[in-house]
Protein backbone atom coordinates (compact mmCIF):
# COMPACT_ATOMS: atom_id res chain seq x y z
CA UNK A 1 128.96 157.72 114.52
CA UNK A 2 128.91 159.13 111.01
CA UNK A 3 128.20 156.54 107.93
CA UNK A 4 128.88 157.85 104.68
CA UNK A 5 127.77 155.33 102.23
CA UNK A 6 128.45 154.50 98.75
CA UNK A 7 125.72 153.02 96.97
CA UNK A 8 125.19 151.77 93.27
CA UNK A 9 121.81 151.99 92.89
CA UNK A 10 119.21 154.26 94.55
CA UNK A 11 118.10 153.52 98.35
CA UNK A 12 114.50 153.21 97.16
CA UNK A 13 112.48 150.46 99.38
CA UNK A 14 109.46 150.51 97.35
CA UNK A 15 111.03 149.58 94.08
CA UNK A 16 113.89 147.49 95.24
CA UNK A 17 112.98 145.97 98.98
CA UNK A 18 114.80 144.03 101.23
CA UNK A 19 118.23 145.44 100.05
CA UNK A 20 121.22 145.18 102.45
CA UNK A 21 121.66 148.58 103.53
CA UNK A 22 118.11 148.86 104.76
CA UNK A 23 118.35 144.92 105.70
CA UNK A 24 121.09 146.26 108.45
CA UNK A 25 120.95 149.90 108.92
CA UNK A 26 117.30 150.50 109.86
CA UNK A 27 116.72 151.64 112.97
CA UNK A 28 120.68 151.10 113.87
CA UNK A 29 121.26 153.20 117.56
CA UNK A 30 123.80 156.02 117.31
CA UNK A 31 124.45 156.08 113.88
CA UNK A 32 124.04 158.95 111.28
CA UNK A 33 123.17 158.19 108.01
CA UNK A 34 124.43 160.35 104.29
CA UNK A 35 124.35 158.32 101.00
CA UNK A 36 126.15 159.08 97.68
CA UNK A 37 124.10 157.24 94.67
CA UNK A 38 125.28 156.38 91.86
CA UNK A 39 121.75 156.96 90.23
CA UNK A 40 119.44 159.65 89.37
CA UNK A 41 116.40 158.14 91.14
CA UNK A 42 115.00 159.66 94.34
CA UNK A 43 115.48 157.70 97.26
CA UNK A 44 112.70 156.10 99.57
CA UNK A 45 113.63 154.71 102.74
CA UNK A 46 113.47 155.70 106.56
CA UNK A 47 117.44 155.35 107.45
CA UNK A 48 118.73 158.34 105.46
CA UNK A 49 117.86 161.80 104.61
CA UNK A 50 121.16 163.80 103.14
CA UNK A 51 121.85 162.29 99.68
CA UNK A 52 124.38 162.98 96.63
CA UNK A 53 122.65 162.02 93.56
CA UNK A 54 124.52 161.44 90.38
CA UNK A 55 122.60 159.83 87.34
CA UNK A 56 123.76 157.99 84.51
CA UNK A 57 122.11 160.62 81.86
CA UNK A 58 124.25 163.14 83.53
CA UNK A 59 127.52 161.68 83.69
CA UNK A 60 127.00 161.19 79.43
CA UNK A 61 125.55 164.97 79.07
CA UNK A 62 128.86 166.14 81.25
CA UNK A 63 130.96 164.29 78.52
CA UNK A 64 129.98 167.03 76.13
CA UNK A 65 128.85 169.90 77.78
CA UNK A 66 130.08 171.74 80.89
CA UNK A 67 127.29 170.42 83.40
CA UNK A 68 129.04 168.10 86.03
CA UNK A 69 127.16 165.44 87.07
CA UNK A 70 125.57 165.02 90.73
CA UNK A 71 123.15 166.95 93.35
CA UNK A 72 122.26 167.19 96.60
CA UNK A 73 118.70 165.93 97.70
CA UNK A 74 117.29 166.05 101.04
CA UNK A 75 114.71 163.37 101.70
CA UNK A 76 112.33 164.45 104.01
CA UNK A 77 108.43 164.52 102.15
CA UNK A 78 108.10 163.56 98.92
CA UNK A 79 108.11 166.81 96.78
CA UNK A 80 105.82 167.57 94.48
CA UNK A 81 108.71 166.94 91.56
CA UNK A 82 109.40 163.13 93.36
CA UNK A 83 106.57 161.15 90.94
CA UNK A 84 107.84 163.18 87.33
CA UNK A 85 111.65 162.84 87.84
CA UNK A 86 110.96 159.32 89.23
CA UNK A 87 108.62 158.86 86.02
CA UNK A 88 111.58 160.48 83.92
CA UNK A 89 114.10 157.99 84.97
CA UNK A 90 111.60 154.84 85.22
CA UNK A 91 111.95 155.91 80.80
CA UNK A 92 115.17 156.30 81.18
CA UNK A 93 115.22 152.70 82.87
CA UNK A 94 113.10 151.25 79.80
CA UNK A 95 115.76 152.95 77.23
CA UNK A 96 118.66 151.02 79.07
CA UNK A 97 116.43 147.53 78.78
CA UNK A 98 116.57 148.06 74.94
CA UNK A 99 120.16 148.78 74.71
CA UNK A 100 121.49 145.12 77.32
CA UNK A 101 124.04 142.86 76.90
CA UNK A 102 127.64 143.19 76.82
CA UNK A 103 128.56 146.08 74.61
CA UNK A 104 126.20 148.51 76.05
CA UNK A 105 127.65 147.53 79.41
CA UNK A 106 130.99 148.04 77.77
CA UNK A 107 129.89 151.73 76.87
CA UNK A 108 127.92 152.52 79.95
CA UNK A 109 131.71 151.93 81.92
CA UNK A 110 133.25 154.01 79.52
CA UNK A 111 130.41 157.02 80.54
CA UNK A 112 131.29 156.27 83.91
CA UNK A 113 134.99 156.23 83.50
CA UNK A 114 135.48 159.65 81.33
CA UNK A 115 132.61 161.17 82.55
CA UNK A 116 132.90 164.59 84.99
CA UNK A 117 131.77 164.47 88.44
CA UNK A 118 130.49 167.72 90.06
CA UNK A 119 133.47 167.51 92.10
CA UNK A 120 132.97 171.04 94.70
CA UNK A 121 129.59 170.00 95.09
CA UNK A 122 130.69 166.16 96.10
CA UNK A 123 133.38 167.68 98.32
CA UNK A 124 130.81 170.27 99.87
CA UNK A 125 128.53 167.22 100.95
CA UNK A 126 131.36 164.99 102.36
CA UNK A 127 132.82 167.99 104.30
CA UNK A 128 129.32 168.90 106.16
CA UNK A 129 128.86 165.19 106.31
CA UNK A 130 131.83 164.39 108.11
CA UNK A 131 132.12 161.09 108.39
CA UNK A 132 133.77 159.15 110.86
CA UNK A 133 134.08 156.08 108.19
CA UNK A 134 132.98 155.01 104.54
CA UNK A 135 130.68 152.07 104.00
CA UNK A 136 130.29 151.06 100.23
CA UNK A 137 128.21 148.31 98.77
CA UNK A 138 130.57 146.91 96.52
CA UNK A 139 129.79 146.20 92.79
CA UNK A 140 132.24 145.03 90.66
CA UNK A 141 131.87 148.10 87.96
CA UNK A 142 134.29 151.00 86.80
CA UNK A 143 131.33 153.24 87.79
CA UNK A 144 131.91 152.18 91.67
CA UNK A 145 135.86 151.66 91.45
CA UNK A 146 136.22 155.67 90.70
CA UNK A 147 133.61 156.66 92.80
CA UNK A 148 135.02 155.20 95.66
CA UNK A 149 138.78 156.19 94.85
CA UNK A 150 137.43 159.91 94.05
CA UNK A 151 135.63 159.84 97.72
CA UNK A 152 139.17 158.38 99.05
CA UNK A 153 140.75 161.40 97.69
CA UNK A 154 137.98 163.83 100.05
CA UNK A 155 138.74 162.48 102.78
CA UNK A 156 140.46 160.45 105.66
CA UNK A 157 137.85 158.73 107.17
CA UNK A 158 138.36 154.90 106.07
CA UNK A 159 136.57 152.99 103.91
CA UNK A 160 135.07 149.24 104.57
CA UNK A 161 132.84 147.27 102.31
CA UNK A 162 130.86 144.75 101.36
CA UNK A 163 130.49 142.46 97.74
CA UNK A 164 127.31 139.83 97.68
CA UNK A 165 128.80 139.06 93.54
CA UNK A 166 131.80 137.62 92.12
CA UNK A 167 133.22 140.34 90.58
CA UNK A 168 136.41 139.77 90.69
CA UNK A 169 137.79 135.72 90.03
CA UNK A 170 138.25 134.64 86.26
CA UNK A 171 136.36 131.10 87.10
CA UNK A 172 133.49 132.20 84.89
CA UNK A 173 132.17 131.30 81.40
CA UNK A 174 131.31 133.26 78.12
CA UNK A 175 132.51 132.97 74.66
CA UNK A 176 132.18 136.92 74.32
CA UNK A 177 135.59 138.34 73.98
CA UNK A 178 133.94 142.26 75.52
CA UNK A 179 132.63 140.24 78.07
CA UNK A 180 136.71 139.08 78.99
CA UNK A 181 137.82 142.62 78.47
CA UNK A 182 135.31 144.05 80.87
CA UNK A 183 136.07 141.16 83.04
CA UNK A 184 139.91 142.29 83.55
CA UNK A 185 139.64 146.02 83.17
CA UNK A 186 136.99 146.00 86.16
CA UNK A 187 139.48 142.92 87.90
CA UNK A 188 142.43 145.21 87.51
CA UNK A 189 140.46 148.40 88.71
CA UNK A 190 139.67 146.42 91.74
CA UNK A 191 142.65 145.18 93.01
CA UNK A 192 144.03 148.45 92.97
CA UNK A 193 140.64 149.52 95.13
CA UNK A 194 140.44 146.50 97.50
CA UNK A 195 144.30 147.04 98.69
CA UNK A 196 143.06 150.78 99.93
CA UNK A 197 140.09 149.62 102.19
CA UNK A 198 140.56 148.84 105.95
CA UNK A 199 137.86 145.77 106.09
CA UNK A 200 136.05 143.82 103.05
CA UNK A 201 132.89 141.83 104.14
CA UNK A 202 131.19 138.76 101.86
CA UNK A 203 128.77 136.01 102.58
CA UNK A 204 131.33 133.25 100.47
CA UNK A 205 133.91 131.91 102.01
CA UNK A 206 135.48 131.03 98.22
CA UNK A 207 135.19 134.75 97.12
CA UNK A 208 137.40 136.16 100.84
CA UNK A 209 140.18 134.11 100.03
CA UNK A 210 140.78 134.86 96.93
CA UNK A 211 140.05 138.77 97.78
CA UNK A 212 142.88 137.82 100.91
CA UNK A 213 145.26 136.18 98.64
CA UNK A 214 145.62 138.90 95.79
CA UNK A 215 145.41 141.97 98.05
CA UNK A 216 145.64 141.21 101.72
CA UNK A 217 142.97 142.92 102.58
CA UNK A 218 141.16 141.98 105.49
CA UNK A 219 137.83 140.00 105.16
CA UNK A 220 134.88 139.33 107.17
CA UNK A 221 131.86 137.19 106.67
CA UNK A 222 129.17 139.34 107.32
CA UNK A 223 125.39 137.68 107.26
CA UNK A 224 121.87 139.63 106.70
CA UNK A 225 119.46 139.95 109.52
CA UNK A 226 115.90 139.31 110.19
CA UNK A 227 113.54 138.75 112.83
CA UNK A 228 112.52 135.28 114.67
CA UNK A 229 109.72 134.34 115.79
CA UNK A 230 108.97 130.66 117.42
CA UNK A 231 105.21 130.99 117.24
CA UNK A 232 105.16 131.10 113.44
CA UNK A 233 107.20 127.87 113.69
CA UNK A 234 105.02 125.72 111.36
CA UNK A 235 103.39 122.27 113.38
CA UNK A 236 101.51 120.76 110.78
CA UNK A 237 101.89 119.78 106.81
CA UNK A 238 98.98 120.47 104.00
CA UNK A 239 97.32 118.27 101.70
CA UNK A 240 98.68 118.33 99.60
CA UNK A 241 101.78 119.35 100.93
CA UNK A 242 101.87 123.43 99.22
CA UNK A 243 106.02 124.22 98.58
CA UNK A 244 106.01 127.84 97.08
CA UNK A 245 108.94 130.28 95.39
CA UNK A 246 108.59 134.16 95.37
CA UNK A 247 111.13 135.94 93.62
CA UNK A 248 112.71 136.43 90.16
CA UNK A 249 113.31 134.31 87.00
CA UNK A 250 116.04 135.49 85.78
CA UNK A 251 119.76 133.49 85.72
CA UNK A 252 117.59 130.37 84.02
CA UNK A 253 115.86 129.76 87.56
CA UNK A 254 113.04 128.99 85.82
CA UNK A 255 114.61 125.94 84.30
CA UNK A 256 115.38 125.03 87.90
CA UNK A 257 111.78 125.45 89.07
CA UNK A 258 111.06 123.00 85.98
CA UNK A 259 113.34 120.01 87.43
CA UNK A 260 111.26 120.67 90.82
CA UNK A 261 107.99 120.35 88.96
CA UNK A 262 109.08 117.38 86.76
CA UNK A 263 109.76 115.56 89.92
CA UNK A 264 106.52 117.02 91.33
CA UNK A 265 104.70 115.53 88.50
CA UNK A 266 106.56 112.24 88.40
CA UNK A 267 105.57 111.44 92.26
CA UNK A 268 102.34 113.08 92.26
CA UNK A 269 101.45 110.27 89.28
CA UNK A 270 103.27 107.18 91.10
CA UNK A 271 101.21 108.06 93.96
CA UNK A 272 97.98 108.00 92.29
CA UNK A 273 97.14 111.13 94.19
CA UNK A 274 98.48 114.49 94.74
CA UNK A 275 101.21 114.56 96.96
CA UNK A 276 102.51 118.20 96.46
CA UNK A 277 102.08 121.79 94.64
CA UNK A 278 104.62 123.95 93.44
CA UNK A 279 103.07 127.68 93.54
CA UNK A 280 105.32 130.52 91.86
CA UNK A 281 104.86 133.73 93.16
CA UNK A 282 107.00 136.31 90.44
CA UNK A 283 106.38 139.52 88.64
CA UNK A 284 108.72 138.51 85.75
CA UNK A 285 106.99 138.25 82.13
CA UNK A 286 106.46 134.73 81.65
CA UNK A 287 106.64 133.14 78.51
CA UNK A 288 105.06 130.71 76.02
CA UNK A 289 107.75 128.00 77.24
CA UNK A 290 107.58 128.74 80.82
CA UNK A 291 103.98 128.77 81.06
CA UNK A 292 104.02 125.30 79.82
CA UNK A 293 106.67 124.53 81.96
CA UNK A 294 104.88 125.74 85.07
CA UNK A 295 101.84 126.47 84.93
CA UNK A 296 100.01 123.19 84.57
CA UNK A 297 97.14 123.90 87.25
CA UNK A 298 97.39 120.95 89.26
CA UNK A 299 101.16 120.08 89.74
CA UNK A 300 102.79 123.57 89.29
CA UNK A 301 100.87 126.76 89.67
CA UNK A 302 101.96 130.35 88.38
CA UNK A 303 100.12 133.20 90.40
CA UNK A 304 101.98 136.33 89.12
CA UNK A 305 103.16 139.17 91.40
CA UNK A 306 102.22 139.55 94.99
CA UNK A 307 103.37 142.45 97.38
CA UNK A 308 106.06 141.98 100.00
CA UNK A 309 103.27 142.07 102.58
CA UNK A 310 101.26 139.51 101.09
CA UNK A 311 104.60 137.03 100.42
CA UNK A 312 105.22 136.78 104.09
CA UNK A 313 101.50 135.61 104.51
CA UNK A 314 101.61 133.25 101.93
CA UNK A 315 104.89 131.89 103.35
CA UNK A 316 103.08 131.46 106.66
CA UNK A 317 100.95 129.19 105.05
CA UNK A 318 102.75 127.00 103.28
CA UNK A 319 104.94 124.03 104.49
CA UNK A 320 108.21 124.24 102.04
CA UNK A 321 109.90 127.45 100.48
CA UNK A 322 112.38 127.24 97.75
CA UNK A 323 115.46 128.96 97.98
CA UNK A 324 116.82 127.89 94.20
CA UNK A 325 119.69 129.31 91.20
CA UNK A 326 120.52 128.26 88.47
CA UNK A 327 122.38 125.25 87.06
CA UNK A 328 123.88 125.82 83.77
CA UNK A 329 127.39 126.68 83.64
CA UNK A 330 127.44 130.65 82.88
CA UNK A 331 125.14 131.46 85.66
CA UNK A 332 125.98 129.47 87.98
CA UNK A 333 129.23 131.04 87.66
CA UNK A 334 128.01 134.43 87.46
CA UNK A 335 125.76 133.83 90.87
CA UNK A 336 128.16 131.34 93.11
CA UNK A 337 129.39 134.07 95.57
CA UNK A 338 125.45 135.62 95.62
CA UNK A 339 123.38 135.49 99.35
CA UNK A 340 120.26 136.70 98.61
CA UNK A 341 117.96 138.43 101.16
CA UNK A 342 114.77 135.72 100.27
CA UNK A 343 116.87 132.86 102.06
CA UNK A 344 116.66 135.31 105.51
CA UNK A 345 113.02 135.61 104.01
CA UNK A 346 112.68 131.89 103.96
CA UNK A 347 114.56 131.33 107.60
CA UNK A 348 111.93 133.55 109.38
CA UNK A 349 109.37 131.97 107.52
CA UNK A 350 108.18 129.38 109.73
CA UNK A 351 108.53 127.01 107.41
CA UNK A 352 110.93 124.33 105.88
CA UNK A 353 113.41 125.53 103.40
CA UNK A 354 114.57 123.51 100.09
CA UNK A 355 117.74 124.62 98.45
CA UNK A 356 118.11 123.66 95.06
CA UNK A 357 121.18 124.87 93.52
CA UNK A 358 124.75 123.75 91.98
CA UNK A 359 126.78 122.51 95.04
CA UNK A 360 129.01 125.23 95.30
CA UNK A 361 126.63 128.15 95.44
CA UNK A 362 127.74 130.31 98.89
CA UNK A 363 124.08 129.99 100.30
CA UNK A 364 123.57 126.77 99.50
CA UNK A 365 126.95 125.60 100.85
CA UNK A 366 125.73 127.68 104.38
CA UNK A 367 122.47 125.99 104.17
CA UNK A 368 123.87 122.88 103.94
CA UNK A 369 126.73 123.23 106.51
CA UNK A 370 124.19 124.92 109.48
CA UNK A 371 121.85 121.95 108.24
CA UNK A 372 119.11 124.30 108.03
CA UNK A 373 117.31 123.42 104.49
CA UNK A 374 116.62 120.20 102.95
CA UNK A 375 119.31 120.05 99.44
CA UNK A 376 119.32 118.93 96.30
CA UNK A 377 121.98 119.82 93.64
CA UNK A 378 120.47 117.48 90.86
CA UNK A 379 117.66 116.27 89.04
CA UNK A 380 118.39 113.06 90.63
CA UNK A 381 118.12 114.64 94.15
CA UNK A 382 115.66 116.59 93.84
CA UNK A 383 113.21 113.28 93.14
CA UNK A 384 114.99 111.58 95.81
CA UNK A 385 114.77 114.42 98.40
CA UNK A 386 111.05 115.28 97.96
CA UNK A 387 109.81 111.14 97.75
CA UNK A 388 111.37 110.84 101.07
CA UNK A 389 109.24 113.81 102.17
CA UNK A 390 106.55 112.00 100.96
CA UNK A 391 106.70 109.48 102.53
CA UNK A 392 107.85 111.16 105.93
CA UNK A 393 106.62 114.41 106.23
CA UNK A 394 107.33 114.66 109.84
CA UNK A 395 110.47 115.74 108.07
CA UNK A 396 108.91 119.33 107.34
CA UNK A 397 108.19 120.02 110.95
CA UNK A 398 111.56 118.63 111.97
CA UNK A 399 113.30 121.41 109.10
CA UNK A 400 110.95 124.82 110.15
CA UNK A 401 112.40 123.88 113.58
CA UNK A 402 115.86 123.76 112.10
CA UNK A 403 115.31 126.81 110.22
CA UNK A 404 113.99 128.59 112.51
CA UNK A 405 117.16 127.83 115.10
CA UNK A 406 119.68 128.93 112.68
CA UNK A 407 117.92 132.39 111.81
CA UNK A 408 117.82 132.99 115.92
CA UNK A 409 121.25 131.88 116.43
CA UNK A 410 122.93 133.89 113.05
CA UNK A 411 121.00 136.09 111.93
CA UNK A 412 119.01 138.00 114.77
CA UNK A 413 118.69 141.62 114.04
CA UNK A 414 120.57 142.84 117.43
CA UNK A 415 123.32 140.70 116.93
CA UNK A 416 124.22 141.87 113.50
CA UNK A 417 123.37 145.78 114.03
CA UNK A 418 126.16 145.30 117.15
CA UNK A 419 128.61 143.21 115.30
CA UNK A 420 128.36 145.81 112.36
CA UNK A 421 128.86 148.34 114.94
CA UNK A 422 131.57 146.98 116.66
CA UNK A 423 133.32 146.39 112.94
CA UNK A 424 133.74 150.24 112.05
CA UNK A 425 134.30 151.53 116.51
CA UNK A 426 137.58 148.63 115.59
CA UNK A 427 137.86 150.33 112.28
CA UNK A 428 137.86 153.76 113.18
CA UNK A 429 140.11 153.27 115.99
């Protein structure tokens, strides 16, 4: 079988890891591999080696001049070129940082709407590609929307995919009127999209209905993969009791990790001992405020940025990991529908999971309902939640168990691959 997908961002496991298409496509049996990228930087990953490159820079030069945007690149050892163009767009990257918020993303759709593709070049790799169906990884962007209705126009094969964002519903929250145009020229871009494909996966329930109810298309929950292991099941709790987050600050998560620590502190001093440790694990900047926030020493620890490697070993040591998101109202909103790939980090952990998040985030709400993570969805809980820990921390061992039995039973790497499999033989059929 012949994949041809449709990615956003670059396929680069050393800059971005655990992403979805490597999460369920590596080492996949009988099943061929060509990505088109909707960025200039070089790809790094074992699952694909034909690529169709086509960078922001040059859809913008192609509005004035008569280079098209997009190449072919063959992965197979880095060339000698890979570190300078991957330097080149890492400044290209830091350019983009200065120029954020919602009326450069208002101009960088407008690049990506009038912009000219290399179109004979695009059509020569889908032809010697072939593919038996299209796989894109949805983003909720003019820049995708046209990509994927340009590759509809090459070819026959049909086209599933997947969304991990709400993109789409209106049930969010800014005072920024670009923000509401963007909002309904991307909403109206995808419904006429989303009608066209022959299968739409999420990981929220919320976001498939409303997807089913504006376009009929059909939806599928479709859950990342890991793999289990019942030896690293975790049979004993530290003293003091060690609960650790690795990941980003962004979305005001930070102010999250704050409420945990606040409670932290507050039982920690009741007790007359300490009880627990928060550790943060994050290569974010942190600033003056979080540092005082978090970084006490004693009740809340910052360590800065660890490798992948080294997370899952310091995950095997300790006896909670967070899974948390925001709770003020724009973000919240903005992340509701998200499933990210640390909670399939924090199921094969071996350890007990906390979820701390507005009620109606997806993964929370799937935590919750498989009964796999000790919740909390306010300040209130939080204290509650971790002084009953306190005093029973039995109830650790008793949630790594419970973790552990919904990662085998959901999530196991063979039983995704072959459902994902199954999807597009149906599909293609």
């Amino acid at each position: 079988m012949r994949v041809l997908l449709l990615l956003s961002e670059s396929w680069n496991d050393v800059e971005f890891p655990n992403n979805n298409m490597t999460n369920w496509f590596q080492n996949i049996e009988d099943v061929e591999i060509w990505t088109i990228s909707g960025s200039a930087q070089l790809p790094n990953n074992e699952c694909c080696k034909e690529y169709f490159l086509i960078g922001e820079m040059d859809m913008l030069k192609s509005i004035y001049n008569k280079k098209r945007a997009g190449k072919r690149f063959i992965l197979e050892k880095k060339p000698q070129s890979y570190e300078k163009q991957n330097c080149e767009f890492t400044k290209q990257k830091k350019v983009k940082r200065l120029f954020s918020g919602e009326l450069a993303y208002l101009a960088r759709d407008i690049v990506w709407r009038v912009g000219k593709y290399n179109l004979d070049a695009m059509k020569k790799f889908i032809d010697d590609c072939n593919p038996d169906i299209v796989f894109s990884q949805r983003r909720g962007s003019i820049k995708m929307c046209r990509l994927e209705q340009t590759i509809m126009g090459m070819t026959s094969a049909p086209m599933i995919a997947y969304t991990g964002d709400d993109e789409y519903s209106l049930h969010q929250f800014s005072l920024s009127p670009i923000f509401w145009m963007r909002r309904i020229w991307v909403r109206k871009w995808l419904r006429n999209t989303v009608k066209k494909y022959s299968l739409l996966y999420s990981q929220s329930e919320r976001q498939m209905k409303e997807y089913k109810k504006d376009t009929q298309v059909k939806t599928k929950f479709l859950v990342k993969c890991g793999s289990f292991d019942k030896s690293k099941i975790h049979t004993s709790v530290g003293n003091p009791i060690q609960i650790v987050y690795a990941g980003k600050l962004y979305c005001n998560r930070w102010k999250t990790l704050r409420m945990i620590s606040k409670a932290i502190v507050k039982i920690n001093e009741e007790s007359h001992k300490q009880i627990f440790c928060l550790n943060i694990y994050t290569a974010d900047t942190i600033s003056k405020k979080m540092n005082e926030a978090l970084n006490d020493g004693i009740n809340s620890v910052i360590h800065g940025a660890v490798s992948a490697e080294e997370v899952i070993r310091i995950y095997n040591k300790s006896d909670i990991v967070l899974h948390v998101e925001s709770f003020d109202l724009h973000n919240r909103l903005l992340t509701q529908d998200s499933f990210s790939t640390k909670v399939i980090d924090c199921l094969s952990s071996g350890a007990a999971i906390m979820a701390v998040c507005w009620e109606k985030h997806a993964a929370f709400q799937y935590l919750k309902k498989q009964d796999a993570a000790i919740t909390a969805s306010s300040t209130e809980e939080i204290y509650n939640k971790l002084l009953n820990i306190s005093k029973n921390p039995l109830l650790i061992e008793e949630y790594a168990e419970k973790a552990y039995d919904c990662g085998l039973h959901n999530h196991q790497r063979t039983i995704i691959q072959k459902q994902l499999k199954d999807d597009m033989g149906r599909v293609i059929r």
